[in-house]
PDB file of N, CA and C in Angstrom:
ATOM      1  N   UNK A   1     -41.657  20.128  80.917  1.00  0.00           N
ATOM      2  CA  UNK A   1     -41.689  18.939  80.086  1.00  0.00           C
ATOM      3  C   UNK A   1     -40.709  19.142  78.930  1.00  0.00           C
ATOM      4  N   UNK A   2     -40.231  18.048  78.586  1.00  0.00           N
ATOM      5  CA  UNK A   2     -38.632  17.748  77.668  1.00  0.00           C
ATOM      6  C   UNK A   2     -39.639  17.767  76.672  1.00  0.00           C
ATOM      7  N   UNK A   3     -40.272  18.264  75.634  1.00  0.00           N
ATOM      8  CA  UNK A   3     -40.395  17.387  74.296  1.00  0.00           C
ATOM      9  C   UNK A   3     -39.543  17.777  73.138  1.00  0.00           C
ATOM     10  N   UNK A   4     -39.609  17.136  72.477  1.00  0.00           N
ATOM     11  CA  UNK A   4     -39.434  17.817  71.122  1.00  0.00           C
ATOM     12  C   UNK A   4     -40.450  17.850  69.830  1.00  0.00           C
ATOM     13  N   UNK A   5     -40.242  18.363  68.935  1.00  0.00           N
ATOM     14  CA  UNK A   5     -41.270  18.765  67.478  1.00  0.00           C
ATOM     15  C   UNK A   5     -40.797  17.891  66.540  1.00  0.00           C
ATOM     16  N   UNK A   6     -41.856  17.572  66.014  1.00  0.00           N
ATOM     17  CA  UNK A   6     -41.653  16.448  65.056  1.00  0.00           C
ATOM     18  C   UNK A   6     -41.728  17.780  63.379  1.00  0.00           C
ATOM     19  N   UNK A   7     -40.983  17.376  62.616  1.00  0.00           N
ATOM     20  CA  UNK A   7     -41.631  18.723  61.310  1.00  0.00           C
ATOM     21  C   UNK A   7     -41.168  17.491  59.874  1.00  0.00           C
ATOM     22  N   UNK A   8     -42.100  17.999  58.974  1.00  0.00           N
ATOM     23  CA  UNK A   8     -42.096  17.276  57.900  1.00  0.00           C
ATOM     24  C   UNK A   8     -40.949  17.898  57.037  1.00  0.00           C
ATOM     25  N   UNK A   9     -40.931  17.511  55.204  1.00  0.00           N
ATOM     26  CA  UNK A   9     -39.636  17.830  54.811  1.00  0.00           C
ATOM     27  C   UNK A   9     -40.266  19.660  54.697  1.00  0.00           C
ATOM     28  N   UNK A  10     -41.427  19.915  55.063  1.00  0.00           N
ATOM     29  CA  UNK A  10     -41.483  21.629  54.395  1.00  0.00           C
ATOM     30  C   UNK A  10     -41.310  22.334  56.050  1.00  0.00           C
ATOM     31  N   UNK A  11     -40.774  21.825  57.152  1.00  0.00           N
ATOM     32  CA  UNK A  11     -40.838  22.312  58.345  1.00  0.00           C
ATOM     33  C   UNK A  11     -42.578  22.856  59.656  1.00  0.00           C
ATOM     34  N   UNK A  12     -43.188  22.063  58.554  1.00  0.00           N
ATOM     35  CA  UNK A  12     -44.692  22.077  58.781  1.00  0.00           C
ATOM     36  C   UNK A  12     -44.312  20.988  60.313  1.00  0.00           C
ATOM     37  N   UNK A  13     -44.854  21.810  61.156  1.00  0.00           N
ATOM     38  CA  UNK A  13     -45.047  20.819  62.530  1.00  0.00           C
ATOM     39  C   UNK A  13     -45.918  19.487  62.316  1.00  0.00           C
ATOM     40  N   UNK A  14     -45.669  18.217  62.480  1.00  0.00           N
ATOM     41  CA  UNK A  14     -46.507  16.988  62.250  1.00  0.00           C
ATOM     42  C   UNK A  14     -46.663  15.903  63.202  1.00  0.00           C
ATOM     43  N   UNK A  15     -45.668  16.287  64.731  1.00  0.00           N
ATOM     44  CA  UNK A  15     -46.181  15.849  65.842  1.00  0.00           C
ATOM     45  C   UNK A  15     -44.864  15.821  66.486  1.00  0.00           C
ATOM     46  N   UNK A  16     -45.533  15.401  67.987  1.00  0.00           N
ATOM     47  CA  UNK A  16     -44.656  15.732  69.465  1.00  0.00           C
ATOM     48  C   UNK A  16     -43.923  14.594  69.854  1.00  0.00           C
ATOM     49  N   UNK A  17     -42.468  14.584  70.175  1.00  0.00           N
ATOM     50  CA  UNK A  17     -41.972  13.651  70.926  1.00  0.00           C
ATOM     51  C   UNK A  17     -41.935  13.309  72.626  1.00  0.00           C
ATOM     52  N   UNK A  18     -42.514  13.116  73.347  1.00  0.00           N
ATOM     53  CA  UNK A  18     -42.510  13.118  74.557  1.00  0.00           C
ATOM     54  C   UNK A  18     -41.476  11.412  75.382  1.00  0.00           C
ATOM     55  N   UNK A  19     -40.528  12.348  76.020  1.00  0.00           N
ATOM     56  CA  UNK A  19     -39.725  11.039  76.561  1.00  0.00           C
ATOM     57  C   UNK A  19     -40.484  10.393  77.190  1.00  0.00           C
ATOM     58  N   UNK A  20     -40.136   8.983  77.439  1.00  0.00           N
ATOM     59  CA  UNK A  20     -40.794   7.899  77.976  1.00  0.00           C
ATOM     60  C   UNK A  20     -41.191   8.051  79.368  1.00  0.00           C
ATOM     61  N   UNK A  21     -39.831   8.787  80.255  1.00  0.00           N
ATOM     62  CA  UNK A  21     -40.459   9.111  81.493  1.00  0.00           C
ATOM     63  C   UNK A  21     -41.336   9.623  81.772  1.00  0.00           C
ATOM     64  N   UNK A  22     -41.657  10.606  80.573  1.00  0.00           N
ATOM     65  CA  UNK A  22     -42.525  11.979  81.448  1.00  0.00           C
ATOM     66  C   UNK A  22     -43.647  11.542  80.883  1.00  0.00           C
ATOM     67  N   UNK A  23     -43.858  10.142  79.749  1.00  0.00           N
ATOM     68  CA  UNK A  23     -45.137   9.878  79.040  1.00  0.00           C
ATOM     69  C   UNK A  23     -45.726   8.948  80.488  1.00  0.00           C
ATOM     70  N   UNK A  24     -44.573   7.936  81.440  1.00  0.00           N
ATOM     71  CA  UNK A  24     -45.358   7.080  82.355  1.00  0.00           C
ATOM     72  C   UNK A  24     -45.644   8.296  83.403  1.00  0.00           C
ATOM     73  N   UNK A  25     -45.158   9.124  83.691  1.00  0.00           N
ATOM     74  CA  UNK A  25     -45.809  10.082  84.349  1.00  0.00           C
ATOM     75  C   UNK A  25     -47.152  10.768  83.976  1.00  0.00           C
ATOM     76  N   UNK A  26     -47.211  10.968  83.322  1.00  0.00           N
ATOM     77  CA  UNK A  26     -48.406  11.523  82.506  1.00  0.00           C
ATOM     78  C   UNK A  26     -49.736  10.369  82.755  1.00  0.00           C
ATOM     79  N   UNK A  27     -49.018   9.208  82.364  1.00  0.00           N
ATOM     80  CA  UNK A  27     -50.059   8.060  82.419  1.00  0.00           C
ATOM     81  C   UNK A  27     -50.707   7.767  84.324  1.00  0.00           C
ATOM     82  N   UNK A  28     -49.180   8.545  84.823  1.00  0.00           N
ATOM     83  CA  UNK A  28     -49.976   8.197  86.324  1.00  0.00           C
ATOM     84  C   UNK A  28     -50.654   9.223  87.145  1.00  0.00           C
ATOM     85  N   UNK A  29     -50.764  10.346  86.042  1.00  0.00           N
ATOM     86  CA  UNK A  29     -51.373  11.463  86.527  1.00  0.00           C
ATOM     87  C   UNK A  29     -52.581  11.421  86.092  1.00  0.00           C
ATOM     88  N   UNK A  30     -52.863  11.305  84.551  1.00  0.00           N
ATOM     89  CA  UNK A  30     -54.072  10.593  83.916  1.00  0.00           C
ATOM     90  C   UNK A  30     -54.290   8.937  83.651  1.00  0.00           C
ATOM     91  N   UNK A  31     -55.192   8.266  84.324  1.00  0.00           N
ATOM     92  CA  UNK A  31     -54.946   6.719  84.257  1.00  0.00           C
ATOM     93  C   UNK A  31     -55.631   6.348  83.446  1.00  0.00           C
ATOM     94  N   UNK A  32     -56.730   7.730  82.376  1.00  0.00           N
ATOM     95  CA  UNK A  32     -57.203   6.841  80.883  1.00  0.00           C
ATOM     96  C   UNK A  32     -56.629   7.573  79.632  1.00  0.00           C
ATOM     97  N   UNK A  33     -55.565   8.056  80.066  1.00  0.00           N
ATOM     98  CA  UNK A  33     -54.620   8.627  79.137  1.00  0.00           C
ATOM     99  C   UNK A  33     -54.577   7.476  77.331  1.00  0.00           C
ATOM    100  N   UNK A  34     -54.862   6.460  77.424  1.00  0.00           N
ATOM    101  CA  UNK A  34     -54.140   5.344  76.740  1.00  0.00           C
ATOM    102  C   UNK A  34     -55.958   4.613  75.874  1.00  0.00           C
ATOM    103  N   UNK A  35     -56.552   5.165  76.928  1.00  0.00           N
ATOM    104  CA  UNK A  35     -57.942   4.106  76.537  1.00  0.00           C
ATOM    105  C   UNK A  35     -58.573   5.078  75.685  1.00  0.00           C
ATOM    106  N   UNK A  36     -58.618   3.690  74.344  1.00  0.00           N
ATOM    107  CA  UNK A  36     -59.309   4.559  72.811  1.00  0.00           C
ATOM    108  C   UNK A  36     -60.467   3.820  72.834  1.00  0.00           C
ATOM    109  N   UNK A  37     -61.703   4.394  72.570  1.00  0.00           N
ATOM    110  CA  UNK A  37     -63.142   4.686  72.228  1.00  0.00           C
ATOM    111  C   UNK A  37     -63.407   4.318  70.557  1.00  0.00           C
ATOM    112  N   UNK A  38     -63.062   3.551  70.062  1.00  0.00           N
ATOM    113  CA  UNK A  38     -63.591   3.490  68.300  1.00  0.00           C
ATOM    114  C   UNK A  38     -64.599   3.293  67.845  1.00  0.00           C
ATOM    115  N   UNK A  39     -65.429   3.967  67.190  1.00  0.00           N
ATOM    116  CA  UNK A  39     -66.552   3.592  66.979  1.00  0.00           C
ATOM    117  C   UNK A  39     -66.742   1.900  65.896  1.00  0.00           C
ATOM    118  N   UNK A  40     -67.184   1.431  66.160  1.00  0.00           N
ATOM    119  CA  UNK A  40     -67.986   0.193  65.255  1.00  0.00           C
ATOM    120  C   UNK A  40     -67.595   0.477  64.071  1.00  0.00           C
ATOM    121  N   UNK A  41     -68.042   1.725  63.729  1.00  0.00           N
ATOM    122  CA  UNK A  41     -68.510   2.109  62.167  1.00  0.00           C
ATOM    123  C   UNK A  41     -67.629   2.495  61.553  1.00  0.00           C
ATOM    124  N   UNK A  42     -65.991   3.149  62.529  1.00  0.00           N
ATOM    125  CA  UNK A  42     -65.074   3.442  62.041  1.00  0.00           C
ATOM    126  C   UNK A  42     -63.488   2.489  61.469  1.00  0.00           C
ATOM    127  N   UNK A  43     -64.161   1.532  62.233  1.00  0.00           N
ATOM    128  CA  UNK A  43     -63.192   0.244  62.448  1.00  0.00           C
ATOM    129  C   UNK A  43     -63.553  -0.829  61.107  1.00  0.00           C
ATOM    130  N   UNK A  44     -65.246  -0.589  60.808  1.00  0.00           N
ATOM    131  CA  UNK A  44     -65.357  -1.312  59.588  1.00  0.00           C
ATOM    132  C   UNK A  44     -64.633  -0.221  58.366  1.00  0.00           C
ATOM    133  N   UNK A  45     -64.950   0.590  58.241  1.00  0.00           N
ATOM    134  CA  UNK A  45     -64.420   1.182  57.341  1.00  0.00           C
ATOM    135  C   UNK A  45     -62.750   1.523  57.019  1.00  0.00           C
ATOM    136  N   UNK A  46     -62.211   1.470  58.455  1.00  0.00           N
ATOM    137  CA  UNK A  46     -60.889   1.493  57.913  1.00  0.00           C
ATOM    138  C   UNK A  46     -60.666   0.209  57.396  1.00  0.00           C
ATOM    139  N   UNK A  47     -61.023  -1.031  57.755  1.00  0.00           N
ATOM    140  CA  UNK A  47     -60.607  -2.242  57.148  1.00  0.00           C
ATOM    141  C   UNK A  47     -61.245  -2.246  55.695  1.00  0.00           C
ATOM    142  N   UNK A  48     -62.280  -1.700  55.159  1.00  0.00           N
ATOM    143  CA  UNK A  48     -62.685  -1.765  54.158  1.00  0.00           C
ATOM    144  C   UNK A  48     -61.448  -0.907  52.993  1.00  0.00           C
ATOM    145  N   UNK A  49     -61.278   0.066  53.097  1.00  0.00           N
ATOM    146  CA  UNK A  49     -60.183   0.889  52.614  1.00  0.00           C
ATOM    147  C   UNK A  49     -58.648   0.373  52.754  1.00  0.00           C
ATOM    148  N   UNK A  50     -58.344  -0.650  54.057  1.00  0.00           N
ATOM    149  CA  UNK A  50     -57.434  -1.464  53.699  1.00  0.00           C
ATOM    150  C   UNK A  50     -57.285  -2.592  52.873  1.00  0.00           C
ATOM    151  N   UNK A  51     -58.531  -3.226  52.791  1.00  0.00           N
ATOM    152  CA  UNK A  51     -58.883  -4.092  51.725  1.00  0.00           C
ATOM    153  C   UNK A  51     -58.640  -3.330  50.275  1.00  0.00           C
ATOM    154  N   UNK A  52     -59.075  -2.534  49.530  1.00  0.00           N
ATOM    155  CA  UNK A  52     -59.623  -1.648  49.026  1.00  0.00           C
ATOM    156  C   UNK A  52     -57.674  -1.126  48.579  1.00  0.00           C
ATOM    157  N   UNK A  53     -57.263  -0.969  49.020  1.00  0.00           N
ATOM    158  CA  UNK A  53     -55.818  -0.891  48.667  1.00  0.00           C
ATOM    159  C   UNK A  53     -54.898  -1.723  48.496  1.00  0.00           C
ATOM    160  N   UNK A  54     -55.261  -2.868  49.070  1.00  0.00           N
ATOM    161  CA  UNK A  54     -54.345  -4.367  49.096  1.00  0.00           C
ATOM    162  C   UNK A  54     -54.997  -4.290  47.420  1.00  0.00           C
ATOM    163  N   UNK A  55     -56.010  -4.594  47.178  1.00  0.00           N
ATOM    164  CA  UNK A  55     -56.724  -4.370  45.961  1.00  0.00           C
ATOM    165  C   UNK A  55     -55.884  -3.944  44.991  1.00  0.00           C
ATOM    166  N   UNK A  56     -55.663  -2.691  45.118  1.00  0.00           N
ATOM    167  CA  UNK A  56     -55.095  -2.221  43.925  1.00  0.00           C
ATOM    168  C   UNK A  56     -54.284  -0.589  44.292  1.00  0.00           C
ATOM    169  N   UNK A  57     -53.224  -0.981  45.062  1.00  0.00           N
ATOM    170  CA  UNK A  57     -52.714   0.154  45.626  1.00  0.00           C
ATOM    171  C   UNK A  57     -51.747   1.029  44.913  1.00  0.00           C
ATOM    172  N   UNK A  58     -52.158   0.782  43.386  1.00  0.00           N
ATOM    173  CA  UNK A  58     -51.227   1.986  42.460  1.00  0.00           C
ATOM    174  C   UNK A  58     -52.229   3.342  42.674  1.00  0.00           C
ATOM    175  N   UNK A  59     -53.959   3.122  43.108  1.00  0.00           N
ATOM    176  CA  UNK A  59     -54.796   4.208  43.023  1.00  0.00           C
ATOM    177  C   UNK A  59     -54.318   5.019  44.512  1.00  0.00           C
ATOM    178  N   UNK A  60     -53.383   4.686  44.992  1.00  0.00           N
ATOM    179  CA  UNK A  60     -52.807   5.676  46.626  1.00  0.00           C
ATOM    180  C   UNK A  60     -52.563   6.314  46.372  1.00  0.00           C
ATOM    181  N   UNK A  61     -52.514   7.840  46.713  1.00  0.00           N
ATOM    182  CA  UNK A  61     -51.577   8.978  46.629  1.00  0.00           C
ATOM    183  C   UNK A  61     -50.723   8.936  48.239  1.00  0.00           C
ATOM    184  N   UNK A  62     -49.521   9.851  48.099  1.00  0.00           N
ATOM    185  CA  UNK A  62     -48.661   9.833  49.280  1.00  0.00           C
ATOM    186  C   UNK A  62     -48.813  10.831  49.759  1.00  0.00           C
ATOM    187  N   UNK A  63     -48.655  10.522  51.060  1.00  0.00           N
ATOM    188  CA  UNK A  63     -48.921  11.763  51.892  1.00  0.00           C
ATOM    189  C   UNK A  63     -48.943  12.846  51.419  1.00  0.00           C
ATOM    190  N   UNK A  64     -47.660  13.473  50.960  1.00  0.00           N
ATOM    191  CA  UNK A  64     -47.178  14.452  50.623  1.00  0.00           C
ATOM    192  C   UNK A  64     -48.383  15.355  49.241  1.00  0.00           C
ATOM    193  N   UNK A  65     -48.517  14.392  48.828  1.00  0.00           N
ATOM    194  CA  UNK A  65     -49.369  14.782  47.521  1.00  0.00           C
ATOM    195  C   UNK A  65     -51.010  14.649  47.920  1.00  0.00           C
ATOM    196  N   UNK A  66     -51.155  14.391  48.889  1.00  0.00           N
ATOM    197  CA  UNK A  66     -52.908  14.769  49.403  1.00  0.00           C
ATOM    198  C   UNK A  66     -52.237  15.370  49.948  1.00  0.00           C
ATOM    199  N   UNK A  67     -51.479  15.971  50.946  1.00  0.00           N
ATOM    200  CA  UNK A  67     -51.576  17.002  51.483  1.00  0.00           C
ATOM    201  C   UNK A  67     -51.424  18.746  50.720  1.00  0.00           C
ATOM    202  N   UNK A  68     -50.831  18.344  49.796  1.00  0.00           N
ATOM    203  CA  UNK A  68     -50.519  19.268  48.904  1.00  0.00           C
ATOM    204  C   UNK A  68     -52.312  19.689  47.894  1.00  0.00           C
ATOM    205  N   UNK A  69     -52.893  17.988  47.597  1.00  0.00           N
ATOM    206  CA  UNK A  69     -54.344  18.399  47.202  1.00  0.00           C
ATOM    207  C   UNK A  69     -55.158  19.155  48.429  1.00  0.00           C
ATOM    208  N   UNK A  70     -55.175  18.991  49.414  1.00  0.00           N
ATOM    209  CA  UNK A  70     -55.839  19.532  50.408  1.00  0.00           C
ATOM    210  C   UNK A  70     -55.999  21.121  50.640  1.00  0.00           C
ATOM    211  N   UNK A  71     -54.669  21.602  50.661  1.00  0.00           N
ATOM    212  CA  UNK A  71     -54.199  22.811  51.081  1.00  0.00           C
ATOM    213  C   UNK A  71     -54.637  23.656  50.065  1.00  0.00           C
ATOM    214  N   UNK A  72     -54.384  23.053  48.608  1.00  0.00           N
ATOM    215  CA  UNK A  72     -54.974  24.054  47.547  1.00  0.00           C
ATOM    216  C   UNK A  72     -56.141  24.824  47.164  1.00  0.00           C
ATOM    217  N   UNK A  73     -57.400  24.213  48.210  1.00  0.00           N
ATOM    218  CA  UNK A  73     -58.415  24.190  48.310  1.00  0.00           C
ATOM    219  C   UNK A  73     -59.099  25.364  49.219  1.00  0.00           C
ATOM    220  N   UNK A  74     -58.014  24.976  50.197  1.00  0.00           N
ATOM    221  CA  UNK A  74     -58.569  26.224  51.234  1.00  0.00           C
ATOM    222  C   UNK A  74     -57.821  27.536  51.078  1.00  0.00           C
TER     223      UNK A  74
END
């Protein structure tokens, strides 16, 4: 398999590129490759937190800076 690595600006791996061919292959090797499961409870809440930022989205931090709060921790 062709992929390539996705890396952020600190070279931290942050996800996979897989060409299109080998993704419909994949899909015809696995045929629920694609089918997502969301819970109820998770679907209200992300819309709530999108609300919740339309709101008043100076309180966001950027990626970069939760990830940076995160790491300090552990």
């Amino acid at each position: 398999m062709n992929v390539q690595y996705i890396s952020d600006n600190t070279g931290k791996t942050t996800g996979v590129f897989i060409p299109i061919s080998e993704w419909n292959e994949l899909k015809g090797k696995f045929k629920d490759i694609e089918q997502i499961d969301i819970p109820e409870w998770q679907i209200k809440e992300v819309r709530k937190r999108l609300e919740d930022y339309k709101k008043n989205p100076g309180q966001a931090t950027d990626f970069d800076a939760a990830m940076d709060d995160i790491e300090k921790d552990l």
